[in-house]
Protein backbone atom coordinates (compact mmCIF):
# COMPACT_ATOMS: atom_id res chain seq x y z
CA UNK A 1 0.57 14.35 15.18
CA UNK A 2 1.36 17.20 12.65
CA UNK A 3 4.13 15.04 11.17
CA UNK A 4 2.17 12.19 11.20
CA UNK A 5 -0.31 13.80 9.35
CA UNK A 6 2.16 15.19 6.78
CA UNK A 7 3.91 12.11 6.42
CA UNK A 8 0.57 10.88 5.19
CA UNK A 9 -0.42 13.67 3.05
CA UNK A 10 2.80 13.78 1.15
CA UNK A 11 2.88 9.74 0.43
CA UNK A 12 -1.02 10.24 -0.33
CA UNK A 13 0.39 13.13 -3.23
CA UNK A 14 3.49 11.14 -4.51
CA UNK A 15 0.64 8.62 -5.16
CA UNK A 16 -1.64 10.81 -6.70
CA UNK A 17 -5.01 8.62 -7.69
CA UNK A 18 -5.70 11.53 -10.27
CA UNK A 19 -2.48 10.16 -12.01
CA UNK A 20 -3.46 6.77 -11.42
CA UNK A 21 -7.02 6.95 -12.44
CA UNK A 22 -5.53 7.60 -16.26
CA UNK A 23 -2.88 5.51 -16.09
CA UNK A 24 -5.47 3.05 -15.01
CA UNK A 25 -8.26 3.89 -17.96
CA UNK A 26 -8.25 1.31 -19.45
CA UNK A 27 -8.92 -1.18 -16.36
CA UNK A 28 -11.59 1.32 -15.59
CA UNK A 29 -13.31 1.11 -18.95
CA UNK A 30 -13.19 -3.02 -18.94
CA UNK A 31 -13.80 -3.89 -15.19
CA UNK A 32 -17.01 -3.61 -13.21
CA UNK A 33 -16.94 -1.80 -9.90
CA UNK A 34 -16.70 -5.03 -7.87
CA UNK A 35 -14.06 -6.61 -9.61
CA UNK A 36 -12.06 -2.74 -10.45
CA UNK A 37 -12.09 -2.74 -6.29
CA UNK A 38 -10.99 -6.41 -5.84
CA UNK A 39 -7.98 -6.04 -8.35
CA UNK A 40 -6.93 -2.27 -6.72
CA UNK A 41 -7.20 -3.70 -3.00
CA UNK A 42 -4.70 -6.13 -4.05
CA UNK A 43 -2.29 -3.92 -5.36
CA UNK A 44 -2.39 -2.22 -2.87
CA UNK A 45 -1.80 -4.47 -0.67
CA UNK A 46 1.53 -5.16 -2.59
CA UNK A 47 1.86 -2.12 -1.83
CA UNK A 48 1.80 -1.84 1.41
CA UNK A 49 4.00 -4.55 2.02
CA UNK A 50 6.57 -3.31 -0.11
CA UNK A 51 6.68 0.08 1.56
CA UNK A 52 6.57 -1.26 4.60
CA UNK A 53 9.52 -3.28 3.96
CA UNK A 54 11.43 -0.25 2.82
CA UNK A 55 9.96 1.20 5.94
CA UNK A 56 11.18 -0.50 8.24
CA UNK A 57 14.68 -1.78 6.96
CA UNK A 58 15.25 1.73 5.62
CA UNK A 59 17.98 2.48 2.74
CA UNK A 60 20.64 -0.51 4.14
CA UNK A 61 18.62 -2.53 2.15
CA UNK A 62 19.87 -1.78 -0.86
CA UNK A 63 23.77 -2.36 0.61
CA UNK A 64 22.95 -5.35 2.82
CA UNK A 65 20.51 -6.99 0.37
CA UNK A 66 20.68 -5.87 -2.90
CA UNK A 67 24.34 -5.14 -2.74
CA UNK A 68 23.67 -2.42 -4.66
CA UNK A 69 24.15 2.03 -3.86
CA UNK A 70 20.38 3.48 -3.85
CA UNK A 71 21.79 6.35 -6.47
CA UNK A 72 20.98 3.01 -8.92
CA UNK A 73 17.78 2.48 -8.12
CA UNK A 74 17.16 5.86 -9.03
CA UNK A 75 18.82 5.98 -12.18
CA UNK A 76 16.97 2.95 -12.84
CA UNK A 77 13.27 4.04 -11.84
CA UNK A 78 14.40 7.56 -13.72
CA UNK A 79 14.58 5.49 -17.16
CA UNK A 80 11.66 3.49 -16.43
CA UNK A 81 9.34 6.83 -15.76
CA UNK A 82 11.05 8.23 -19.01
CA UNK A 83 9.92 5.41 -20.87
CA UNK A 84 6.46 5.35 -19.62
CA UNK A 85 6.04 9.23 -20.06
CA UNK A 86 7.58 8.82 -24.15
CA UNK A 87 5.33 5.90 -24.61
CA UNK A 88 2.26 8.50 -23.82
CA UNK A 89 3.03 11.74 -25.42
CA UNK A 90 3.25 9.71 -28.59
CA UNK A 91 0.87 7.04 -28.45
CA UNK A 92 -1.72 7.94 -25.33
CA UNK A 93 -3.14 5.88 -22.91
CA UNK A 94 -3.00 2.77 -25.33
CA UNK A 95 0.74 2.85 -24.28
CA UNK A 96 0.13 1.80 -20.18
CA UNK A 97 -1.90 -1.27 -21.73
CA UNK A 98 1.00 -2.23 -23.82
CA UNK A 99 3.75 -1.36 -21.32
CA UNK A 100 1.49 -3.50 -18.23
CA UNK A 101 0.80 -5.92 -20.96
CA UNK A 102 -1.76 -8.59 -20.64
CA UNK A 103 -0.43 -10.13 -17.46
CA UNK A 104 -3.24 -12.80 -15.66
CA UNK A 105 -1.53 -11.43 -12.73
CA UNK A 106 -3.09 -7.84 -13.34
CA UNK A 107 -2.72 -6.18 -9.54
CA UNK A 108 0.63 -7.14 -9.59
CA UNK A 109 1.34 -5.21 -12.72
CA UNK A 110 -0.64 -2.38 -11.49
CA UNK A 111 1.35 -2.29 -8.29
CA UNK A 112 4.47 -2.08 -9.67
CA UNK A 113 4.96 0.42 -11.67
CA UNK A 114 1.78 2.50 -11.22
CA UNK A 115 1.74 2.55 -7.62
CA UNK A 116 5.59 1.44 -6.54
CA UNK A 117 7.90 3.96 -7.92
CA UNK A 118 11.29 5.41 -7.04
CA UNK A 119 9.18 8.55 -5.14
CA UNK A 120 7.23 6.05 -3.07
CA UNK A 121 9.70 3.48 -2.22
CA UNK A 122 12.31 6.57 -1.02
CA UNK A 123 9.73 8.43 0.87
CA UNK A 124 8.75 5.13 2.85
CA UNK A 125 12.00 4.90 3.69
CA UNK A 126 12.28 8.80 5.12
CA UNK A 127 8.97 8.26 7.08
CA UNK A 128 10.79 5.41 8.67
CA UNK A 129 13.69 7.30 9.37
CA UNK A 130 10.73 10.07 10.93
CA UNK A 131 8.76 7.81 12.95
CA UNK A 132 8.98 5.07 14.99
CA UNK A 133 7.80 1.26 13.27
CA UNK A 134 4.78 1.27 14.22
CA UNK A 135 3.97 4.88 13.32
CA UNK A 136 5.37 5.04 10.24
CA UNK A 137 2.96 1.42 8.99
CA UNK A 138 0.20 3.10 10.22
CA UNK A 139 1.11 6.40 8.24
CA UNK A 140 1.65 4.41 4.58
CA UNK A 141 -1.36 2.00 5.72
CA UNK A 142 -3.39 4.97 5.52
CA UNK A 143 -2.19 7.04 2.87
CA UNK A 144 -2.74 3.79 0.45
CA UNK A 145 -6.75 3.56 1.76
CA UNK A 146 -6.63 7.18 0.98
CA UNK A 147 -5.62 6.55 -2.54
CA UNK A 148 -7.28 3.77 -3.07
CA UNK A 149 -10.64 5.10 -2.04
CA UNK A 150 -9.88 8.25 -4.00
CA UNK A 151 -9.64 6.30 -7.13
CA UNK A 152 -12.95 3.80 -6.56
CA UNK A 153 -14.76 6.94 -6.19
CA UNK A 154 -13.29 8.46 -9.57
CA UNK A 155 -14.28 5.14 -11.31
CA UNK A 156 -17.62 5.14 -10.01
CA UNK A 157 -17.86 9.14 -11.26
CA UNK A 158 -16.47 7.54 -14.60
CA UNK A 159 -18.75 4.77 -15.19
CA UNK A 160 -22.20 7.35 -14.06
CA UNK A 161 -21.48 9.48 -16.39
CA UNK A 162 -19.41 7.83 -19.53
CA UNK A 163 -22.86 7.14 -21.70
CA UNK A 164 -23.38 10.46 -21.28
CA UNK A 165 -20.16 12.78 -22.06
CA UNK A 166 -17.95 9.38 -23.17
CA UNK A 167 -16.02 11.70 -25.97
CA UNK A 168 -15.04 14.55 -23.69
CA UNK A 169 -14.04 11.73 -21.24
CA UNK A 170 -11.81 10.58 -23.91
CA UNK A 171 -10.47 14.11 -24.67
CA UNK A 172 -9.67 14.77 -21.16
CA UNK A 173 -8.10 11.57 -20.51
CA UNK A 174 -5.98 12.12 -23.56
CA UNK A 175 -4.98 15.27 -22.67
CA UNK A 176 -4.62 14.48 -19.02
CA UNK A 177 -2.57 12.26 -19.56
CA UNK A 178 -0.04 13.76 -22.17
CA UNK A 179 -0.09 16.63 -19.91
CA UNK A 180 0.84 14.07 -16.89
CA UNK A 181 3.32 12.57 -19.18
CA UNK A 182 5.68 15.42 -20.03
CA UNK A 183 5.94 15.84 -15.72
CA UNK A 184 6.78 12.55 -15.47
CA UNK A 185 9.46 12.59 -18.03
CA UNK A 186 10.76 16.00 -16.03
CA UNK A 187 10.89 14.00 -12.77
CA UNK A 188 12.68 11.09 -14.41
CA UNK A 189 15.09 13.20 -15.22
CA UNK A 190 15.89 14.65 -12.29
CA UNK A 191 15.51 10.91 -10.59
CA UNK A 192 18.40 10.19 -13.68
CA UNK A 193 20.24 13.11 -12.87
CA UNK A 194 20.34 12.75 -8.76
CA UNK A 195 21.67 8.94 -9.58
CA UNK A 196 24.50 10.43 -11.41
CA UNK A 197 25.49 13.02 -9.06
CA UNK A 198 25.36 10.50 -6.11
CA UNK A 199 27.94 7.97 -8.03
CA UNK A 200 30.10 10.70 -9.44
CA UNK A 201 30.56 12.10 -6.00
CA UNK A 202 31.68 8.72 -5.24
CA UNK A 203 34.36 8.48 -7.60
């Protein structure tokens, strides 16, 4: 039970709905509750599904399906993150809208990035490796109602008391999220750099 428990607790923080909830600002600011919780219930069921997947069929995915070593899914995610976390110290939250773009398709574009990442994806594959199937669904099942619920709640904070304090929402957000932004450029590198020491170990 205690590694269930931190199985959950650790996906739950790799999450992290006080990232999300900036990253997500702008969805927050246009959306109603109902509709905010329709769109973030299907990403994360996206989610969930993709995790699973990872889950379940563990790290031989990337050789048996993708063809591909997992050190370049790393280096990959690593440049995406860096991008994202430039695109904010310098520009702010504008930059997620611009980045997610103006997709019709708008939980899919929250899912992935925002909520599948390189950190997610290879911990769902370690609590698969920890647990047994069923176990470790149940374990990311949970961790994503956790989140989600986590950031409905911080949206319904948002929208009680935006009339109110709207520019030191704005301040905070801002520098929440430039703050957020230089340790997610910091963990992109080391994503990067873990790539590169995987593949030239391999040569």
């Amino acid at each position: 039970m205690n590694d269930f428990i931190r199985s959950v607790i650790l996906l739950l923080v790799l999450l992290n709905p006080f990232l999300l909830i900036v990253y997500l600002i702008d969805i927050v600011k246009k959306k109603n509750s109902k509709d905010f919780t329709k769109i973030l219930i299907r990403a994360g069921v996206i989610s969930l599904i993709v995790f699973t997947a990872f889950a379940v069929l563990g790290d031989s995915i990337f050789d048996n399906v993708f063809n591909a070593h997992f050190a370049s899914f790393q280096i990959f995610g690593g440049i995406v993150f860096l991008l994202t976390g430039l695109q904010f110290i310098f520009k702010g939250n504008a930059s997620i809208e611009s980045l997610r773009g103006e997709s019709k398709h708008i939980a899919g574009a929250i899912a992935m990035p925002i909520f599948i990442g390189p950190g997610t994806i290879s911990y769902s594959v370690i609590i698969g490796e920890r647990h047994d199937k069923l176990t470790a669904i149940a374990a990311i099942t949970i961790a994503i109602l956790l989140c989600i619920t986590i950031i409905i709640s911080l949206k319904k904070i948002h929208d009680k008391i935006q009339t109110q304090k709207e520019e030191l929402i704005e301040q905070y957000i801002d520098i929440a999220g430039r703050v957020i932004a230089l340790l997610l450029g910091t963990i992109s590198i080391e994503l990067i750099m873990s790539g590169l020491s995987f593949w030239i170990k391999t040569i």
